[in-house]
C-alpha atoms as a PDB file:
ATOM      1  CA  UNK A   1      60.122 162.908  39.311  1.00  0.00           C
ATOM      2  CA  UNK A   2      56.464 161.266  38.811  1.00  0.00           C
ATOM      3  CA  UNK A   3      55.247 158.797  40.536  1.00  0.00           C
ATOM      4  CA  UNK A   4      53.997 155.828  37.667  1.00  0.00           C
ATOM      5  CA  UNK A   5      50.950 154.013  38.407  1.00  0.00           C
ATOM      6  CA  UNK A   6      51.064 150.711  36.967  1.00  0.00           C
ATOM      7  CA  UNK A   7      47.827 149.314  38.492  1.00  0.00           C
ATOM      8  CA  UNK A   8      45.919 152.673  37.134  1.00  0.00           C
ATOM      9  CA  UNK A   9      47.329 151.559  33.450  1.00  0.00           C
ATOM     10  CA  UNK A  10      46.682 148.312  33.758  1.00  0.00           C
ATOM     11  CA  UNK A  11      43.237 149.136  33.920  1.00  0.00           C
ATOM     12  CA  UNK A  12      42.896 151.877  31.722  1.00  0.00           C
ATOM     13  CA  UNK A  13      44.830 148.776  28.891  1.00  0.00           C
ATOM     14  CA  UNK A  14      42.162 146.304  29.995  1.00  0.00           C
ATOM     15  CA  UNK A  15      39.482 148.799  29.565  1.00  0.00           C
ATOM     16  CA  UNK A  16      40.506 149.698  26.005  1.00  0.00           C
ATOM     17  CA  UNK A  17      40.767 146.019  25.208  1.00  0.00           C
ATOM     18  CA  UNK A  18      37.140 145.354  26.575  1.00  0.00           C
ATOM     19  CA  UNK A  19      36.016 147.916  24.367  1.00  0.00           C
ATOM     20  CA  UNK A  20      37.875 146.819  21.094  1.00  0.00           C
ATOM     21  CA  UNK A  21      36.672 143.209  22.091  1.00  0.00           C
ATOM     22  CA  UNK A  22      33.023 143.895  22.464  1.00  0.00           C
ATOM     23  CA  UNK A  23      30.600 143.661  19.571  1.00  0.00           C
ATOM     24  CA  UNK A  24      29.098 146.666  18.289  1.00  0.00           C
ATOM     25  CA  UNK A  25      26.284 147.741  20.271  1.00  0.00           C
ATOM     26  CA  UNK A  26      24.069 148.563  16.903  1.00  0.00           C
ATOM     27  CA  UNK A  27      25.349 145.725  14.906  1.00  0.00           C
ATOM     28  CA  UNK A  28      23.018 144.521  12.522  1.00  0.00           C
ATOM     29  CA  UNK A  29      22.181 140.436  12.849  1.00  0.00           C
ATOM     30  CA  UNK A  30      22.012 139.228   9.138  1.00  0.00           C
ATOM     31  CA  UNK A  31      18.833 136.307   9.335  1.00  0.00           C
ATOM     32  CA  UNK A  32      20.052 133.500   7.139  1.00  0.00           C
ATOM     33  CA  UNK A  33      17.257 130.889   7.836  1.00  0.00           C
ATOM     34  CA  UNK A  34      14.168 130.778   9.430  1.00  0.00           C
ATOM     35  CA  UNK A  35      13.216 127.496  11.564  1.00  0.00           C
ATOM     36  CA  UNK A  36      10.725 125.536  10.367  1.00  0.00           C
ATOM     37  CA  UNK A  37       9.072 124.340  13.369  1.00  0.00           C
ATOM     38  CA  UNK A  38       9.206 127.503  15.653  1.00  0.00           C
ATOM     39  CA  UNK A  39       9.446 129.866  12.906  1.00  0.00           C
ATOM     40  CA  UNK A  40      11.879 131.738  14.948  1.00  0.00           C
ATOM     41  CA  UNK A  41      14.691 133.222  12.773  1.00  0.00           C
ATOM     42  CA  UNK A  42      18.547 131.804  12.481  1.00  0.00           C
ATOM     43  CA  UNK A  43      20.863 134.568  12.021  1.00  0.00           C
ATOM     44  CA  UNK A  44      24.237 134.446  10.845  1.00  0.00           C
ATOM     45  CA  UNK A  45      26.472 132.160  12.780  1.00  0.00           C
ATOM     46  CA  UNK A  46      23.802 130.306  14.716  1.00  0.00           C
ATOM     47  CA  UNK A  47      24.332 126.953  15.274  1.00  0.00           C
ATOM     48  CA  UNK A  48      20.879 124.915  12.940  1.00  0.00           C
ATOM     49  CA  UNK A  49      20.188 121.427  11.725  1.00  0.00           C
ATOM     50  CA  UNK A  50      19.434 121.182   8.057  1.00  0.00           C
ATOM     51  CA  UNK A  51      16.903 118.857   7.038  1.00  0.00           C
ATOM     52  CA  UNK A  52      16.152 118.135   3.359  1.00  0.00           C
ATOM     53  CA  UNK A  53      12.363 117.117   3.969  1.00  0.00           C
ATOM     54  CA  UNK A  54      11.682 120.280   5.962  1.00  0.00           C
ATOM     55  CA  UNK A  55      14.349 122.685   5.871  1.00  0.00           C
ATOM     56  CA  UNK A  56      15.864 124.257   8.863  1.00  0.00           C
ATOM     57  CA  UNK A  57      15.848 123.864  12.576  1.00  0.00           C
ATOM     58  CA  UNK A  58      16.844 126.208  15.233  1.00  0.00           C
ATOM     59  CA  UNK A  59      19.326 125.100  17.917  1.00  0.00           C
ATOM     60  CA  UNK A  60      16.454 125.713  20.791  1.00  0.00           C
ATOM     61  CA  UNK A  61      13.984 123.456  18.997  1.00  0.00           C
ATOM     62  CA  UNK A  62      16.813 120.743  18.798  1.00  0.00           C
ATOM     63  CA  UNK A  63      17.827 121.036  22.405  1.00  0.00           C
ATOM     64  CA  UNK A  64      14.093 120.818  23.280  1.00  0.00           C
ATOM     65  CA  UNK A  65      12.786 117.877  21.839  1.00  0.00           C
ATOM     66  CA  UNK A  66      13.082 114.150  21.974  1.00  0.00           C
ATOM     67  CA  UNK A  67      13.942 112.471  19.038  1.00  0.00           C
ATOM     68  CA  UNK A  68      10.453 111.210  19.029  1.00  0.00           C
ATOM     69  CA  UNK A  69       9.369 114.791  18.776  1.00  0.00           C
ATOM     70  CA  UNK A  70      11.356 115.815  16.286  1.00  0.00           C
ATOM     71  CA  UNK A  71      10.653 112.619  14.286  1.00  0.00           C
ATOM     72  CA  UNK A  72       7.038 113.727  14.559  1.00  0.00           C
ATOM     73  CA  UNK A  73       7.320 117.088  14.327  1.00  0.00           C
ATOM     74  CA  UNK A  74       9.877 117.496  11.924  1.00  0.00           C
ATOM     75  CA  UNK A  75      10.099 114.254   9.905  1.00  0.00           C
ATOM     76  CA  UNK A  76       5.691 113.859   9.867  1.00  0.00           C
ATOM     77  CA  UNK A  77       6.458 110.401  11.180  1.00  0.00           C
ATOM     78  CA  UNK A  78       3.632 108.658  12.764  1.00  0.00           C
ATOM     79  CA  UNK A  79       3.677 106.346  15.733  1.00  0.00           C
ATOM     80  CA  UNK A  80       2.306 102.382  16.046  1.00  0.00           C
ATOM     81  CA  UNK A  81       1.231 100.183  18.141  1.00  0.00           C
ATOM     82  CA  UNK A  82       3.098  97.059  17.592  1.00  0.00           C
ATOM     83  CA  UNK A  83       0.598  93.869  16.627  1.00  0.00           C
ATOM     84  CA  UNK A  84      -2.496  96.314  16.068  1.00  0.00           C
ATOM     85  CA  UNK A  85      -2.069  97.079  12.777  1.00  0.00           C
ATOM     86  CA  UNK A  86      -3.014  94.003  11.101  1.00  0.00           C
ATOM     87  CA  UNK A  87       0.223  92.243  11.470  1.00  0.00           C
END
């Protein structure tokens, strides 16, 4: 009679199931966008923030800025001084 292994399955099954999990190694990343303040491309599922006076921004250009930068940057905003304007 042989002697079963479970342990040695149990890792040859998680193995196998790693494998089927994992992305293809040569998988082709469709661009869908292109940011508009980086100019770094947005592929296909990326996370973006559509803006209809500038078009697209990349989810590391959102997590980097203030929303006076992006107001600035994004929006061509411009800042004040309060009372020095004429006012």
């Amino acid at each position: 009679m042989m002697d079963y292994d479970c342990r040695s399955s149990e890792k040859r099954l998680a193995a196998v199931e790693n494998d089927w999990l994992a992305a293809p190694e040569n998988a082709e990343l469709l661009e869908v966008y292109t940011c508009s303040l980086c100019g770094n491309h947005i592929f296909e599922g990326d996370e973006y923030l559509a803006v209809d006076c500038c078009g697209e921004v990349c989810s590391e250009c959102l997590e980097g800025l203030t929303a006076k930068d992006f107001a600035l940057a994004a929006l061509d905003l411009k800042t004040g001084a309060a009372g020095t304007e004429g006012r």
